[in-house]
PDB file of N, CA and C in Angstrom:
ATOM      1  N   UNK A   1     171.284 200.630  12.191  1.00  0.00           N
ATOM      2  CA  UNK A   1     172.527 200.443  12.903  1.00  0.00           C
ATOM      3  C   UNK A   1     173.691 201.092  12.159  1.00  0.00           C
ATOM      4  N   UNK A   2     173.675 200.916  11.096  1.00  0.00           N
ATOM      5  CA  UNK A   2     174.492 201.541  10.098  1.00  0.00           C
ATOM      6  C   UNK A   2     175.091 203.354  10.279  1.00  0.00           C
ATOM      7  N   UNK A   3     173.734 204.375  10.709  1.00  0.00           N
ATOM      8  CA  UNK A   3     173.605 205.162  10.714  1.00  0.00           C
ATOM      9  C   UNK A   3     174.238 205.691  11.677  1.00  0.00           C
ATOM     10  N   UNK A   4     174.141 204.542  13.197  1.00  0.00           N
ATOM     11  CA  UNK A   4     175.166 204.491  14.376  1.00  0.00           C
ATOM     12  C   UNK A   4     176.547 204.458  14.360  1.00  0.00           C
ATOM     13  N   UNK A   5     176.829 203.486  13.664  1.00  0.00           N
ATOM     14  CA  UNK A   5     177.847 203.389  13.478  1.00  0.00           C
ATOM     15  C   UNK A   5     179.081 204.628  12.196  1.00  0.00           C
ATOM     16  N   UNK A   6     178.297 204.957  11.659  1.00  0.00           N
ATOM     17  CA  UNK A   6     178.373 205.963  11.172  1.00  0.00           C
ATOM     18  C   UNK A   6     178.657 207.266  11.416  1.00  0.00           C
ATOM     19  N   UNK A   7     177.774 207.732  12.332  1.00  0.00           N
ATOM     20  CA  UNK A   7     177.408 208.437  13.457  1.00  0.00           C
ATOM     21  C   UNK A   7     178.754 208.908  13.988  1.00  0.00           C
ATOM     22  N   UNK A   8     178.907 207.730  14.958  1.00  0.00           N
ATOM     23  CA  UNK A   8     179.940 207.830  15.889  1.00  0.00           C
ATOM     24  C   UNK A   8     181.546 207.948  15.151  1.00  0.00           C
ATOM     25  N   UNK A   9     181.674 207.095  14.125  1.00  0.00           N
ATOM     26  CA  UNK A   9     182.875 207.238  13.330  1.00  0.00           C
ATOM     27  C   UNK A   9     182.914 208.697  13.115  1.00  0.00           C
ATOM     28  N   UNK A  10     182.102 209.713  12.288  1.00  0.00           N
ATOM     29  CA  UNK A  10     182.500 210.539  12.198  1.00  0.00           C
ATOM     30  C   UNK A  10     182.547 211.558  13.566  1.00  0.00           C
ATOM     31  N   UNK A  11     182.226 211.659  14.222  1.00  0.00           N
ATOM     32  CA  UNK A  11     182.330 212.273  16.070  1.00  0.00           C
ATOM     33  C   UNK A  11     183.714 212.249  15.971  1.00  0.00           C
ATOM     34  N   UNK A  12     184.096 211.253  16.079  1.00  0.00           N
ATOM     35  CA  UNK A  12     185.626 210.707  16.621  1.00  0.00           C
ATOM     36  C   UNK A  12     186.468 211.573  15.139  1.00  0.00           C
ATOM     37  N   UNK A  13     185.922 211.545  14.517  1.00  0.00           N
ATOM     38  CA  UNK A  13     187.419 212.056  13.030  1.00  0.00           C
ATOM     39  C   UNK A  13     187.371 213.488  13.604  1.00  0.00           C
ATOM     40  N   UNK A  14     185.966 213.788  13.799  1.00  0.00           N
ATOM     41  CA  UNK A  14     185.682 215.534  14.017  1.00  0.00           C
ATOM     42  C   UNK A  14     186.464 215.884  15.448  1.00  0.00           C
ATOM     43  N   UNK A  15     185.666 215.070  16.168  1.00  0.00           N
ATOM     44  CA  UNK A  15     187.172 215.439  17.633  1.00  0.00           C
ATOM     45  C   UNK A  15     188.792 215.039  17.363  1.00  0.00           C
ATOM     46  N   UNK A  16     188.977 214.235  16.206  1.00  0.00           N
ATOM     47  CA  UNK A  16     190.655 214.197  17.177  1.00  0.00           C
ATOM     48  C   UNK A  16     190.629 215.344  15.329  1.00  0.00           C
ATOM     49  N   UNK A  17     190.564 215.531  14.346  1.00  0.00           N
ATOM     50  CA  UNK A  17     191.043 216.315  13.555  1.00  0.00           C
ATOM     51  C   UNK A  17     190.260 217.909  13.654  1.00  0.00           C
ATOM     52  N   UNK A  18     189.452 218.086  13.922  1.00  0.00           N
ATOM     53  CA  UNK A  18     188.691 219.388  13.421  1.00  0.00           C
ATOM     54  C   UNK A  18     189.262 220.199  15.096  1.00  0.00           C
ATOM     55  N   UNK A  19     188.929 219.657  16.069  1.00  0.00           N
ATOM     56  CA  UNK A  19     188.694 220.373  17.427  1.00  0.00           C
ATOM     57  C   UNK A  19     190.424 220.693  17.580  1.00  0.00           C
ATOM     58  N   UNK A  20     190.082 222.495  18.308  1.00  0.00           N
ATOM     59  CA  UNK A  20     191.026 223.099  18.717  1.00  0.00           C
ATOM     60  C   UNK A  20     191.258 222.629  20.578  1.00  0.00           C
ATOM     61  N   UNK A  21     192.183 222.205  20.847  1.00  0.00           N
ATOM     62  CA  UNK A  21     192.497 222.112  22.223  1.00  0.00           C
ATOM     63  C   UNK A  21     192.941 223.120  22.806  1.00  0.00           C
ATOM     64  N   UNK A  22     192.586 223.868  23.970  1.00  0.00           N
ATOM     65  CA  UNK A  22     193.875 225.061  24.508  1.00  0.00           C
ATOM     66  C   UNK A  22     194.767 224.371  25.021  1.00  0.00           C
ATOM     67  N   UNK A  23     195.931 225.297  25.383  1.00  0.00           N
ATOM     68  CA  UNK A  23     197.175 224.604  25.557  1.00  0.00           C
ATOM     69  C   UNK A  23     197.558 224.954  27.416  1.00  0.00           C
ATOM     70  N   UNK A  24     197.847 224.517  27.862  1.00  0.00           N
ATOM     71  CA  UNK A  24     197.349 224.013  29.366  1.00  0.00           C
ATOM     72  C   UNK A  24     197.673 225.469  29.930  1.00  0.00           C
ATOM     73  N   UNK A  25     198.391 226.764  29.551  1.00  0.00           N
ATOM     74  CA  UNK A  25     198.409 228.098  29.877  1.00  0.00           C
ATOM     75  C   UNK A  25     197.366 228.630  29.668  1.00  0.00           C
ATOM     76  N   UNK A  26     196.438 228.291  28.591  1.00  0.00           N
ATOM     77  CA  UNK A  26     195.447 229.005  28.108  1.00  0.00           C
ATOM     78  C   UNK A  26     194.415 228.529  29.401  1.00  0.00           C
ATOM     79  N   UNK A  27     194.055 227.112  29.525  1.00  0.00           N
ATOM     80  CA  UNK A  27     193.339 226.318  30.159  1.00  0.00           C
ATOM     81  C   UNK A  27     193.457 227.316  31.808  1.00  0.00           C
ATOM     82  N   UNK A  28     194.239 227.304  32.381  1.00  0.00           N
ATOM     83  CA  UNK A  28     194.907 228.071  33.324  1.00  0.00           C
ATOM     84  C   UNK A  28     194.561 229.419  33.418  1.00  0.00           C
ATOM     85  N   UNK A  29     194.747 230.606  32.462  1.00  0.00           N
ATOM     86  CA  UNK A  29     193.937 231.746  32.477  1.00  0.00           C
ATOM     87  C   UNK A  29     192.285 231.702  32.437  1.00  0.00           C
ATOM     88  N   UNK A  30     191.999 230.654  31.343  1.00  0.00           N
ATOM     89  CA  UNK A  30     190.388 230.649  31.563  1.00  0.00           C
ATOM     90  C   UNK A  30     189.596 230.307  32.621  1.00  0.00           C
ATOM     91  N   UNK A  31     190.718 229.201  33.620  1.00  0.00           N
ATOM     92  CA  UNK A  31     189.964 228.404  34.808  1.00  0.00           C
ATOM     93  C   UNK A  31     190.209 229.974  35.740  1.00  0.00           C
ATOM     94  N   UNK A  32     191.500 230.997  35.545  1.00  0.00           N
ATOM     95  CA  UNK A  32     191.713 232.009  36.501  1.00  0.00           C
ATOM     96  C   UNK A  32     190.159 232.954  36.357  1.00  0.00           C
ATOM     97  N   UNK A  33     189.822 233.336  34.959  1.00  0.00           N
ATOM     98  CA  UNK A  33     188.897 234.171  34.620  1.00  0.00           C
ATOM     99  C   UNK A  33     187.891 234.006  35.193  1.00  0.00           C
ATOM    100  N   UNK A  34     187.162 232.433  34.987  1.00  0.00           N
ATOM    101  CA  UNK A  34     186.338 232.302  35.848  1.00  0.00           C
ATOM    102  C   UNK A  34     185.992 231.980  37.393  1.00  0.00           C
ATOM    103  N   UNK A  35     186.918 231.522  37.640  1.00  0.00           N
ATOM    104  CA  UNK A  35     186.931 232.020  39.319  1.00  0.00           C
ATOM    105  C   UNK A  35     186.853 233.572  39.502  1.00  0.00           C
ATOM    106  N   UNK A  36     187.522 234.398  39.248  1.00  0.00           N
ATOM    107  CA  UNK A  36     187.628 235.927  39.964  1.00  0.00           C
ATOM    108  C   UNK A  36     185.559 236.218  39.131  1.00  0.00           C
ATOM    109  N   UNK A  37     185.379 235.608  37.996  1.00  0.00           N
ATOM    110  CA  UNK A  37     183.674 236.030  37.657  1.00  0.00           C
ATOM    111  C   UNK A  37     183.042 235.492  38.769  1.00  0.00           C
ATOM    112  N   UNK A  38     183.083 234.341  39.339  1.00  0.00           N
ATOM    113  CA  UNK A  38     181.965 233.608  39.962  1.00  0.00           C
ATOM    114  C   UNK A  38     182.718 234.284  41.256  1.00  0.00           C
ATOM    115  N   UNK A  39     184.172 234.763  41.800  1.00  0.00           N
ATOM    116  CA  UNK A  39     183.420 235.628  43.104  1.00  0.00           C
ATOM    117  C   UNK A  39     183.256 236.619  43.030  1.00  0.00           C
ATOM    118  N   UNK A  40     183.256 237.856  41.802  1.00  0.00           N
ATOM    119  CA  UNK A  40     182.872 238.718  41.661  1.00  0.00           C
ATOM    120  C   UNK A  40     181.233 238.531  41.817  1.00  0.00           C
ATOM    121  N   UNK A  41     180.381 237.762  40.679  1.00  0.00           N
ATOM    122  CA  UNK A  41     178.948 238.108  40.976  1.00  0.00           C
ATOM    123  C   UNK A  41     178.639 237.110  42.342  1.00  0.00           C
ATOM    124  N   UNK A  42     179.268 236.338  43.240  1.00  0.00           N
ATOM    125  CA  UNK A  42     179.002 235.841  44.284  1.00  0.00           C
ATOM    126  C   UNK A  42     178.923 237.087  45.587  1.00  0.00           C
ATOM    127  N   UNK A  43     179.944 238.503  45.507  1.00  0.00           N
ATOM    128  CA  UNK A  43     179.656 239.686  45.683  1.00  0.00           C
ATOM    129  C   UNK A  43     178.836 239.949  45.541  1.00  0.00           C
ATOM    130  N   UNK A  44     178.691 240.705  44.539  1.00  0.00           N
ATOM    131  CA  UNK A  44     177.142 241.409  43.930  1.00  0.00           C
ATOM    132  C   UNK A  44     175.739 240.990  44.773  1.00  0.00           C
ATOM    133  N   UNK A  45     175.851 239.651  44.328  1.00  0.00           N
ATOM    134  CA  UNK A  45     174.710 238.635  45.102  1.00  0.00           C
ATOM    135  C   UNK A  45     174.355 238.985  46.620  1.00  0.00           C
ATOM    136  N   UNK A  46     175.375 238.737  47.096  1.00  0.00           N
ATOM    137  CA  UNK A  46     175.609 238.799  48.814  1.00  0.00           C
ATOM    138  C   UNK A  46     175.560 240.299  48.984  1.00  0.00           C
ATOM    139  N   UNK A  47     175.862 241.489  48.386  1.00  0.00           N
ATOM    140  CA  UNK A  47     175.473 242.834  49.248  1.00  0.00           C
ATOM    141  C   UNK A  47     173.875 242.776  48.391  1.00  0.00           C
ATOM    142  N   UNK A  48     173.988 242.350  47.216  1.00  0.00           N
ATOM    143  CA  UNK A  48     172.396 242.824  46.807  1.00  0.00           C
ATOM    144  C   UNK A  48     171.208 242.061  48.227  1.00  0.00           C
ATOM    145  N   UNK A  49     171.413 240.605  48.610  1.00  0.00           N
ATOM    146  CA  UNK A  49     170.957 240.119  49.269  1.00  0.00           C
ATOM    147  C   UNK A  49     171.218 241.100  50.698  1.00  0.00           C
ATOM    148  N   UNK A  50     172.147 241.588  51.167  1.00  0.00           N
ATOM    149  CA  UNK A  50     172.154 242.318  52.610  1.00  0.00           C
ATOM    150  C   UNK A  50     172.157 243.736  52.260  1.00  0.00           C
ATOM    151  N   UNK A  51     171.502 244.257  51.771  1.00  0.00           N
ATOM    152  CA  UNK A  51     170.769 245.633  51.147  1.00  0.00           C
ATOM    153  C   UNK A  51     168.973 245.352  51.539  1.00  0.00           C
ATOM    154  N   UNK A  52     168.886 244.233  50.689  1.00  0.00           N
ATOM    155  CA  UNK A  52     167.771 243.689  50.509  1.00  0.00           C
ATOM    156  C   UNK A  52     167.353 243.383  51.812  1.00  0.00           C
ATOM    157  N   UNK A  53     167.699 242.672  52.493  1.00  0.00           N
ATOM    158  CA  UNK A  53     167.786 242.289  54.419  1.00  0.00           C
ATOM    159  C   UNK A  53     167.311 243.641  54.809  1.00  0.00           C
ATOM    160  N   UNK A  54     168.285 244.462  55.158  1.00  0.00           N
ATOM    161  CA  UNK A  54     167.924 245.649  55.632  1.00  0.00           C
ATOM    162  C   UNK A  54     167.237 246.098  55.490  1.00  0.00           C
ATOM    163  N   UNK A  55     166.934 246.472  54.539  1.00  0.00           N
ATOM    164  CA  UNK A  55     165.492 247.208  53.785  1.00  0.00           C
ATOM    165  C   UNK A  55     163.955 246.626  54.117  1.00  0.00           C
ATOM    166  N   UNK A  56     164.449 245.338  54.207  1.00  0.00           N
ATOM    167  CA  UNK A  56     162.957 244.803  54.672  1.00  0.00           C
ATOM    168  C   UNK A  56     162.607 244.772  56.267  1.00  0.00           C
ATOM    169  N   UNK A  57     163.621 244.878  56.968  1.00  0.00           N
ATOM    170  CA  UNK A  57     163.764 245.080  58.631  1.00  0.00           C
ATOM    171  C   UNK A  57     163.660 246.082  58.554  1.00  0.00           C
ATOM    172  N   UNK A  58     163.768 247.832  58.060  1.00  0.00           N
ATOM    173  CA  UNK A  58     163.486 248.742  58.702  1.00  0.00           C
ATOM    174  C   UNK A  58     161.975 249.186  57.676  1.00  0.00           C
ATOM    175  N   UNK A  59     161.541 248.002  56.673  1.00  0.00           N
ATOM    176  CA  UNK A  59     160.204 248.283  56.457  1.00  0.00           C
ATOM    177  C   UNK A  59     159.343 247.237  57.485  1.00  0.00           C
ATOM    178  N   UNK A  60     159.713 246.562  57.956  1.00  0.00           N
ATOM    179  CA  UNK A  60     158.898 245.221  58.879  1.00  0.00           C
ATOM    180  C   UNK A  60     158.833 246.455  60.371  1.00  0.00           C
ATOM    181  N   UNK A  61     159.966 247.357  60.463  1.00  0.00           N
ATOM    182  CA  UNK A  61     159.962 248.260  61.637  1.00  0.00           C
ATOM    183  C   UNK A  61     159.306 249.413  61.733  1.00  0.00           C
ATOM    184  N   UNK A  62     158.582 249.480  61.006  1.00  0.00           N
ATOM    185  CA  UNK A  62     157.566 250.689  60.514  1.00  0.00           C
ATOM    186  C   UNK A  62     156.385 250.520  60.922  1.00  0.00           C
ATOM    187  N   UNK A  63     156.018 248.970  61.060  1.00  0.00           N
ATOM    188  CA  UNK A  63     154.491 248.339  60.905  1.00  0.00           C
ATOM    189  C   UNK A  63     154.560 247.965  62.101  1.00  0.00           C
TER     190      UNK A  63
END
């Protein structure tokens, strides 16, 4: 139990002294960054997928 308690005491010193927080501008560009990533490869995805479509309808149109 000791080891628990232990444990957790130091967690807590390491989060409120060691850990860097961003500062709610930073927080704000990173939440921006990843939105424009996730619909950029949500793009990618969707023509790779309707490339892919096509391709298999004018090979399914062959046979």
């Amino acid at each position: 139990m000791n080891k628990i308690s232990t444990y957790l005491k130091e967690s807590y010193r390491e989060l409120i002294e060691k850990v860097t927080w961003p500062t709610w501008l930073q927080l704000q560009q990173s939440t921006v960054i990843v939105l424009v990533a996730t619909l950029l490869v949500t793009g990618v995805v969707w023509v790779m997928d309707l490339v892919a479509q096509q391709a298999l309808k004018f090979i399914y149109s062959l046979i």
